[in-house]
N, C-alpha and C. Protein backbone atom coordinates (compact mmCIF):
# COMPACT_ATOMS: atom_id res chain seq x y z
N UNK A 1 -0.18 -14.73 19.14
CA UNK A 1 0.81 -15.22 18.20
C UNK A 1 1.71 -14.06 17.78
N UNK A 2 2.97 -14.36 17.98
CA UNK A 2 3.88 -13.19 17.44
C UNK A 2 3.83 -13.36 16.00
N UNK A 3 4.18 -11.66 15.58
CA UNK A 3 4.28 -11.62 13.70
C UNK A 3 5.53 -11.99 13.77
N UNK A 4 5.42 -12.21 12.41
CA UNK A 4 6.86 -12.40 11.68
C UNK A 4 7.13 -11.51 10.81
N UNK A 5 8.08 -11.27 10.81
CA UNK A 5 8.46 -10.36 8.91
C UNK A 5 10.00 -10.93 8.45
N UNK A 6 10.00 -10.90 7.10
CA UNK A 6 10.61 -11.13 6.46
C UNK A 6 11.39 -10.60 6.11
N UNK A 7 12.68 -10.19 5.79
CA UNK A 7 13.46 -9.00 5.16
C UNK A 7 14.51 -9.97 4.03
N UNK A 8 14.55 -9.43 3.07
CA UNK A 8 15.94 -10.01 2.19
C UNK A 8 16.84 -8.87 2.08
N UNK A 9 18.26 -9.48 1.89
CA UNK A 9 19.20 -8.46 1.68
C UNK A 9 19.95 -9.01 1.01
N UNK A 10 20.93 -8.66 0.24
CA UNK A 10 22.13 -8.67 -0.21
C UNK A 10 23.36 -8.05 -0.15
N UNK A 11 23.26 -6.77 1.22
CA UNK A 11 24.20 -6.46 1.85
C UNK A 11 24.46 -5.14 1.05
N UNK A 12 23.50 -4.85 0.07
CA UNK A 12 23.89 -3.58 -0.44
C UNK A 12 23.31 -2.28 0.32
N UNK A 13 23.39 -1.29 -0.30
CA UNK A 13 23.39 0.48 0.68
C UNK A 13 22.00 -0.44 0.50
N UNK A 14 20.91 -0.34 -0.53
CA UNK A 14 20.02 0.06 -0.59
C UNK A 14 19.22 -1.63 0.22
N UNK A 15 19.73 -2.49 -0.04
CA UNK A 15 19.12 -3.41 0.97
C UNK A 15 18.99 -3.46 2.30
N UNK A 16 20.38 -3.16 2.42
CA UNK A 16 20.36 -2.66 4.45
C UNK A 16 20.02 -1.11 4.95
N UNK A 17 19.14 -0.60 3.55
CA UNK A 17 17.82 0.64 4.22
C UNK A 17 17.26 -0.47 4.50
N UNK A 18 16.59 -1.40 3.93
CA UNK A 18 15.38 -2.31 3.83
C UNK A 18 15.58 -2.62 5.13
N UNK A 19 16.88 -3.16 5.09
CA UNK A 19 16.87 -4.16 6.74
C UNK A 19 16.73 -3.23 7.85
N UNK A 20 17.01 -1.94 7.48
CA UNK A 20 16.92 -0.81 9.58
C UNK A 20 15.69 -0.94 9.03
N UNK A 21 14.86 -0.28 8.22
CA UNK A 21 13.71 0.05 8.08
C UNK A 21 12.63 -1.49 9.32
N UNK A 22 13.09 -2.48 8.53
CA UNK A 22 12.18 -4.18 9.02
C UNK A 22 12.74 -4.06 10.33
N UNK A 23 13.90 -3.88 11.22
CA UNK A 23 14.13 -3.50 12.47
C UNK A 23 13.30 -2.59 13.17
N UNK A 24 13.42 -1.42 12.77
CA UNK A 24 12.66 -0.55 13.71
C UNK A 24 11.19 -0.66 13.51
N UNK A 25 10.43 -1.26 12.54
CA UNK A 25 9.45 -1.72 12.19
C UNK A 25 8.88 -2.73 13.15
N UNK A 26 9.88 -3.97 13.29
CA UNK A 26 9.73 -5.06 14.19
C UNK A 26 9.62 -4.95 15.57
N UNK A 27 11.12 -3.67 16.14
CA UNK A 27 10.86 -3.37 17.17
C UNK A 27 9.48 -2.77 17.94
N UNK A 28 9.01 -1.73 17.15
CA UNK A 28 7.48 -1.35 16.80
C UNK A 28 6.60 -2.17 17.67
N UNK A 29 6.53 -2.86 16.73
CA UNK A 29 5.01 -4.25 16.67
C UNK A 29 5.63 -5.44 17.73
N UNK A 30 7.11 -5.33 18.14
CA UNK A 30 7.56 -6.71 18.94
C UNK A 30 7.44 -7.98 18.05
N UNK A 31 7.87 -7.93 17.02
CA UNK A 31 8.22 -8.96 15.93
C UNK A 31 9.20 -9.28 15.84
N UNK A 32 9.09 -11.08 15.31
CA UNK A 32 10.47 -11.91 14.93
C UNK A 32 10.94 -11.01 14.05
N UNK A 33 12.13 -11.04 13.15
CA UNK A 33 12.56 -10.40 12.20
C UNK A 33 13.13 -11.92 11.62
N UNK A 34 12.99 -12.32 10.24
CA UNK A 34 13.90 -13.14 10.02
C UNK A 34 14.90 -12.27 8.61
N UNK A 35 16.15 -12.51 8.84
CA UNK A 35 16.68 -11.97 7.66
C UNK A 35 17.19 -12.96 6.56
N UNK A 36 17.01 -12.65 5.63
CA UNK A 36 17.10 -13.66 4.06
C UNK A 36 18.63 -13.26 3.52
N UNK A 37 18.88 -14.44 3.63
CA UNK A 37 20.17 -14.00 2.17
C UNK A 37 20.15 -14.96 1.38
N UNK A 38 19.78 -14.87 -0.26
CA UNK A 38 19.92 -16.07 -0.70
C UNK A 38 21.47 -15.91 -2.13
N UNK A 39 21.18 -17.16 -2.27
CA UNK A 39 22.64 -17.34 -3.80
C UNK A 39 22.48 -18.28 -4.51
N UNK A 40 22.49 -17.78 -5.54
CA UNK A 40 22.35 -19.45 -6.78
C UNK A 40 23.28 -20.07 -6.72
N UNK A 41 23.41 -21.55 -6.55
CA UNK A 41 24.37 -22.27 -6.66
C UNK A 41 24.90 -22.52 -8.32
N UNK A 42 26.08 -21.80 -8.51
CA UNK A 42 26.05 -21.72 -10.32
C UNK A 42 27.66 -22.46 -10.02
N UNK A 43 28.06 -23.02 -11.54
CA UNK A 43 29.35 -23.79 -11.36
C UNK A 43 30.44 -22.18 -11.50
N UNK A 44 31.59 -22.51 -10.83
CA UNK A 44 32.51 -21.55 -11.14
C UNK A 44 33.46 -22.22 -11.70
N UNK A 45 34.57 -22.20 -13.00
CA UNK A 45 34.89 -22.91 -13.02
C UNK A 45 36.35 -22.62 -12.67
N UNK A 46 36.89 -21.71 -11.77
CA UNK A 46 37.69 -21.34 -11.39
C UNK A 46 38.01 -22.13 -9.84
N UNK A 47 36.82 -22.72 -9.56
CA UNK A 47 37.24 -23.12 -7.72
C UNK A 47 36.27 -24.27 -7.74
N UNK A 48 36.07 -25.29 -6.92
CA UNK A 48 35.55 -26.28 -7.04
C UNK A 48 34.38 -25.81 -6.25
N UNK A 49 33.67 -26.56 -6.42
CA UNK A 49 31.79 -26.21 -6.07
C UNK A 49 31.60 -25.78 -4.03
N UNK A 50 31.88 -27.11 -3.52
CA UNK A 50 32.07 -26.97 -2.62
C UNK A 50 32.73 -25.79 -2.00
N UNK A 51 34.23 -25.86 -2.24
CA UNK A 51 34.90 -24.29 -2.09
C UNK A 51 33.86 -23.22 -1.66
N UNK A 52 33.54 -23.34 -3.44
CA UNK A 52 33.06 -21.71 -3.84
C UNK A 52 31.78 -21.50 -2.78
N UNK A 53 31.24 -22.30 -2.56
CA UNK A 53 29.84 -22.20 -1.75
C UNK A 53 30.50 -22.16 -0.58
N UNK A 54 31.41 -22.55 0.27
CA UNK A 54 31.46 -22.02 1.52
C UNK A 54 32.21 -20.67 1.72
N UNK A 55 32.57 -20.44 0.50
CA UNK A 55 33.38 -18.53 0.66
C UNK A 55 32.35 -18.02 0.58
N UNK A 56 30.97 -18.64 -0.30
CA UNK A 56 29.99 -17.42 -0.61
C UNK A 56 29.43 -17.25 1.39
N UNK A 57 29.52 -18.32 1.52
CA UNK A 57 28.41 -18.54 2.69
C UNK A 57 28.98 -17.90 3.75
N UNK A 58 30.45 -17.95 3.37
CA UNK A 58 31.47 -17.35 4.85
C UNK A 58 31.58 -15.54 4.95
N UNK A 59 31.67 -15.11 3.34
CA UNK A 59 31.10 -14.12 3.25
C UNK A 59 30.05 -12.99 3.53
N UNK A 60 29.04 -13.92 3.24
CA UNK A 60 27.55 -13.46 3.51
C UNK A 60 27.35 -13.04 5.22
N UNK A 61 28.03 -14.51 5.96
CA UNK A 61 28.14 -14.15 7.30
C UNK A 61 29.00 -13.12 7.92
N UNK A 62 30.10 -12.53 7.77
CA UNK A 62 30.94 -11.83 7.47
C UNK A 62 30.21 -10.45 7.29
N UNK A 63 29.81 -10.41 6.45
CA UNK A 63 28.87 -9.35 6.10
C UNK A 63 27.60 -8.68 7.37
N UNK A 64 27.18 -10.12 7.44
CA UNK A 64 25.81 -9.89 8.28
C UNK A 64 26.18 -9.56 9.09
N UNK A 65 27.66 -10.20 10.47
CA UNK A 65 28.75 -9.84 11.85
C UNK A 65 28.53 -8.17 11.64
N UNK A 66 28.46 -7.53 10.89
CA UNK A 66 29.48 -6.28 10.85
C UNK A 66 28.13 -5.39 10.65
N UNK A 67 27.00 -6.20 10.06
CA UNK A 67 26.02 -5.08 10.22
C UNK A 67 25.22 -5.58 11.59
N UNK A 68 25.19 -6.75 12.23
CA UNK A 68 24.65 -6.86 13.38
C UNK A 68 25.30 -6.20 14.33
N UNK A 69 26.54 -6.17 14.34
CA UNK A 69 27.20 -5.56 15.31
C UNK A 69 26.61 -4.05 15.40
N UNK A 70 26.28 -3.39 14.39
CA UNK A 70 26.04 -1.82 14.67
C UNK A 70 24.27 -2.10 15.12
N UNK A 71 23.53 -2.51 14.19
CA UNK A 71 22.39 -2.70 14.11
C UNK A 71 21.50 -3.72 14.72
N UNK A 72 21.66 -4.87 15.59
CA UNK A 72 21.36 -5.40 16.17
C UNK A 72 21.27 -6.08 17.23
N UNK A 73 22.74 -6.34 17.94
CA UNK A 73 23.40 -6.61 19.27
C UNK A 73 22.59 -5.31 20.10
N UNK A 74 21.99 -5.57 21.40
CA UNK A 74 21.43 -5.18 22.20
C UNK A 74 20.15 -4.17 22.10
N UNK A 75 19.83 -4.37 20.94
CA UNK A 75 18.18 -3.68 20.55
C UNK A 75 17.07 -4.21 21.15
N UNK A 76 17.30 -5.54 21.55
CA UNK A 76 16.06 -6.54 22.06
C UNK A 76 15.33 -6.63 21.25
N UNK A 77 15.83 -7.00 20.14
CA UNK A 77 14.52 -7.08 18.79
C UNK A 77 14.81 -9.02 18.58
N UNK A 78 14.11 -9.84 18.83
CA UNK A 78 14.34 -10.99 18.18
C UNK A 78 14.15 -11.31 16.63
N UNK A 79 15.47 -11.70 16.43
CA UNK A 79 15.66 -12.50 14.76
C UNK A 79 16.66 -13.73 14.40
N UNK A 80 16.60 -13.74 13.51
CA UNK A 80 17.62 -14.99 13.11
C UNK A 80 18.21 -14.19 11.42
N UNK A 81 19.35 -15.17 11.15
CA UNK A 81 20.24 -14.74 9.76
C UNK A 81 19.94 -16.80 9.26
N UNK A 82 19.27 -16.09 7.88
CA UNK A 82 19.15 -17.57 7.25
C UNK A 82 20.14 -17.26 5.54
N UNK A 83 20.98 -18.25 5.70
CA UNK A 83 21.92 -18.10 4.21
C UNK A 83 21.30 -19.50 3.36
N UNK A 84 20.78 -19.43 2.23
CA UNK A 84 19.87 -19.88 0.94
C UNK A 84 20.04 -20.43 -0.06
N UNK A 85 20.30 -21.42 -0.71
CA UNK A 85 20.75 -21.50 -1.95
C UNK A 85 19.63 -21.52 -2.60
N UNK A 86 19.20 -20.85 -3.54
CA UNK A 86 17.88 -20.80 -4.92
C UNK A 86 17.70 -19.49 -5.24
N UNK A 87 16.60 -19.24 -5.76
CA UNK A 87 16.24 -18.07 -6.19
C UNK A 87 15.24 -17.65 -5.37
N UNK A 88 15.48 -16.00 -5.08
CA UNK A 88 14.89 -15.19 -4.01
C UNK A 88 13.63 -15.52 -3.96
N UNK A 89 13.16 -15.35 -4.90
CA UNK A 89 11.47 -15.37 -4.93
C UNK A 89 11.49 -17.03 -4.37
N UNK A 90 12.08 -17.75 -4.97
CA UNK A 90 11.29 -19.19 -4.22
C UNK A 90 11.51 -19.69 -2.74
N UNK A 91 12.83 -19.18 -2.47
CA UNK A 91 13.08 -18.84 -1.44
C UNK A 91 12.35 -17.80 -0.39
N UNK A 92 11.50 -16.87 -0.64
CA UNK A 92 10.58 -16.06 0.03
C UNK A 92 9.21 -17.21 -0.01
N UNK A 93 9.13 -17.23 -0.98
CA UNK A 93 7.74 -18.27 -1.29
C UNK A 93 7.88 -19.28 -0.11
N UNK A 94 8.87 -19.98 -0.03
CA UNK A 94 8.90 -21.36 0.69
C UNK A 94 8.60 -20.80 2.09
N UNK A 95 9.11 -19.41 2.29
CA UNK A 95 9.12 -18.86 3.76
C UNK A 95 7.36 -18.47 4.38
N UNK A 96 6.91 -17.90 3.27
CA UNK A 96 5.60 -17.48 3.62
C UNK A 96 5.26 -18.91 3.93
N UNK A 97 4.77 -20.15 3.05
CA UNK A 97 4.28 -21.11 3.37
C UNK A 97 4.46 -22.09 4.29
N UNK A 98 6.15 -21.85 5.13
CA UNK A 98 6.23 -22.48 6.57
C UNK A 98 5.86 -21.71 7.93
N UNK A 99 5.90 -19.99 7.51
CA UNK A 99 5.81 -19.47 8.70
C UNK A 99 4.76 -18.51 8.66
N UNK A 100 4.40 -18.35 9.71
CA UNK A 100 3.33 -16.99 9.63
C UNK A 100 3.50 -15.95 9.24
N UNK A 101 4.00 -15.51 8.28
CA UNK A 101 4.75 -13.71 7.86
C UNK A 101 3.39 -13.04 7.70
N UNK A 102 4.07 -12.14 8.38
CA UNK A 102 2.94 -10.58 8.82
C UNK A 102 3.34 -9.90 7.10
N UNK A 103 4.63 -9.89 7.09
CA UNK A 103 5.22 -8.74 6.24
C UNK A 103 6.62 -9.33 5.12
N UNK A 104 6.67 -8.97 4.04
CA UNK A 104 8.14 -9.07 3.32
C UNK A 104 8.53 -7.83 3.76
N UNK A 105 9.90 -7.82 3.41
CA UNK A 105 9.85 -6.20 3.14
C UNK A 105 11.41 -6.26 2.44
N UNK A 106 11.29 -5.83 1.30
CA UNK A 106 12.75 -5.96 0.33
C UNK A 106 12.62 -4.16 -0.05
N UNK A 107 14.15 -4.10 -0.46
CA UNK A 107 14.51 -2.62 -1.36
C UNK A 107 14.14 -2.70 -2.43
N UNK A 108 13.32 -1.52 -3.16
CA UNK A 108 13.28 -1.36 -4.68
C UNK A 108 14.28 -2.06 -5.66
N UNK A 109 15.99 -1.93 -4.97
CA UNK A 109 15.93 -2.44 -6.36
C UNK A 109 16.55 -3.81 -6.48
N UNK A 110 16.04 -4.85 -5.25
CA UNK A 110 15.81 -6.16 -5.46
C UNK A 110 14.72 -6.40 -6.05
N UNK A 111 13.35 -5.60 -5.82
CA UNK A 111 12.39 -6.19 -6.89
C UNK A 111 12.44 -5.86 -8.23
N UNK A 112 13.50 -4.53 -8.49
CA UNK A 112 13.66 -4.21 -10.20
C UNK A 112 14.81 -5.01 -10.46
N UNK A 113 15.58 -5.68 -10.02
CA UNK A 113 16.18 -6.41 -10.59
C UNK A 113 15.96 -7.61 -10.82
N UNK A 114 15.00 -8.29 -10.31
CA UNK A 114 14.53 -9.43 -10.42
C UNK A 114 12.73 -9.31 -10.45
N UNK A 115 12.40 -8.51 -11.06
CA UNK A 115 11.02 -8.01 -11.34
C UNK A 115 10.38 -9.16 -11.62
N UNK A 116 10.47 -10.11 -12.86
CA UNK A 116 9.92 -11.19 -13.14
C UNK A 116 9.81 -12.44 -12.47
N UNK A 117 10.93 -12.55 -11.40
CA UNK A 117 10.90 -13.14 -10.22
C UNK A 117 9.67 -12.69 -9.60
N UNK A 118 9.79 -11.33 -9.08
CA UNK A 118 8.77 -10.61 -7.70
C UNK A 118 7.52 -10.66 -8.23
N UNK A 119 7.38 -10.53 -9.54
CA UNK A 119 6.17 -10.42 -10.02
C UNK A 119 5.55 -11.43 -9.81
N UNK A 120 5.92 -12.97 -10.40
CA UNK A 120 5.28 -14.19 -10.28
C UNK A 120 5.12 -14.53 -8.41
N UNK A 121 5.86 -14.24 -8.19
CA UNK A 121 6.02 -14.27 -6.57
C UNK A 121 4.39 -13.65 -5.85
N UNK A 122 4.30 -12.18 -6.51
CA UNK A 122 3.04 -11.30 -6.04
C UNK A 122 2.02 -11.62 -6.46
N UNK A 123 1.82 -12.82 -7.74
CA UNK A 123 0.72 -13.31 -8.08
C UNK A 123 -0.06 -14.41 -7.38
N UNK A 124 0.52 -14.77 -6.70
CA UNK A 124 0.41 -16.27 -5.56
C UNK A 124 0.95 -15.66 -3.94
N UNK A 125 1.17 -15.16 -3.77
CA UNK A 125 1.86 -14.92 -2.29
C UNK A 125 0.63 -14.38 -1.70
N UNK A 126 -0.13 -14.44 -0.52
CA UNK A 126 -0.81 -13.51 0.15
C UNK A 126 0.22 -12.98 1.56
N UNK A 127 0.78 -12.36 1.45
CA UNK A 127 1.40 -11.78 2.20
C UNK A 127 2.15 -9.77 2.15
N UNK A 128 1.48 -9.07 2.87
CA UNK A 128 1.57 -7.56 2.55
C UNK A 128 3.21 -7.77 2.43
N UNK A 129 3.61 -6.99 1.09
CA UNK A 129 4.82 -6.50 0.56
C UNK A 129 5.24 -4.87 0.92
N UNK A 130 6.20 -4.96 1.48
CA UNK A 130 6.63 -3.15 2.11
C UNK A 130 7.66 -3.04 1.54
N UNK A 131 7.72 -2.08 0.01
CA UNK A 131 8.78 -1.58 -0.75
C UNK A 131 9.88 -0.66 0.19
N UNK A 132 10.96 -0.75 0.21
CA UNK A 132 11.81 0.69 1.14
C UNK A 132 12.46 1.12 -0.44
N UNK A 133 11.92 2.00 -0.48
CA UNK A 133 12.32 2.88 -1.48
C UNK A 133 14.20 3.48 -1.63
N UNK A 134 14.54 3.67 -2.06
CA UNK A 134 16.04 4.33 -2.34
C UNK A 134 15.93 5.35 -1.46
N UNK A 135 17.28 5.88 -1.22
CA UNK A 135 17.44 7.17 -0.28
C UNK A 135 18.29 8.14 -1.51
């Protein structure tokens, strides 16, 4: 059975350490990689709902193009890009419980910013958590 690992990002410096780190990690072991992006669906009241959710979503992809392009096109690492609406933690949660995850692996300071998220998350999850620390 192949592992899986998990990675979330949000496209920041310190998330896409997280994400080379879960790459060369994956490549390693010959693991899926799946990558996470999630977003709360909140009202804006500047643009209509719909709108706003497909800029976020067109964005996010946008984002992901430009780091796959350096970081993942022809590595031979298999993964997928999944875009989310909820909150990270339940969104990780739902993931452990459909798929086999070997591994999470998020940046420090997705779990300090949403600590009380990660926390309740680490109380119920059996799945090894791999912090990538700041550079």
């Amino acid at each position: 059975m192949t592992k899986k690992i998990l990675c979330t990002t949000d496209f920041s410096e310190a998330s896409n350490n997280a994400l080379k780190w879960a790459i060369n990690f994956s490549l390693k072991e010959d693991s899926e990689l799946t990558i996470l992006y999630t977003y709360r669906l909140t009202k804006n009241i500047s643009e209509e709902l719909v709108a706003w959710k497909k800029r976020i979503e067109e964005e996010a992809s946008g984002k992901f193009a430009a780091f796959e392009d350096i970081w993942l096109k022809g590595k031979g690492i298999k993964y997928q890009f999944k875009i989310e609406v909820g909150f990270v933690g339940d969104r990780i949660d739902d993931h452990a419980k459909k798929n086999n995850l070997a591994f999470l692996v998020v940046d420090r300071d997705m779990c300090m910013n949403n600590k009380d998220t990660f926390d309740d998350l680490l109380d119920h999850m059996n799945v090894p958590l791999i912090i990538i620390p700041n550079n």
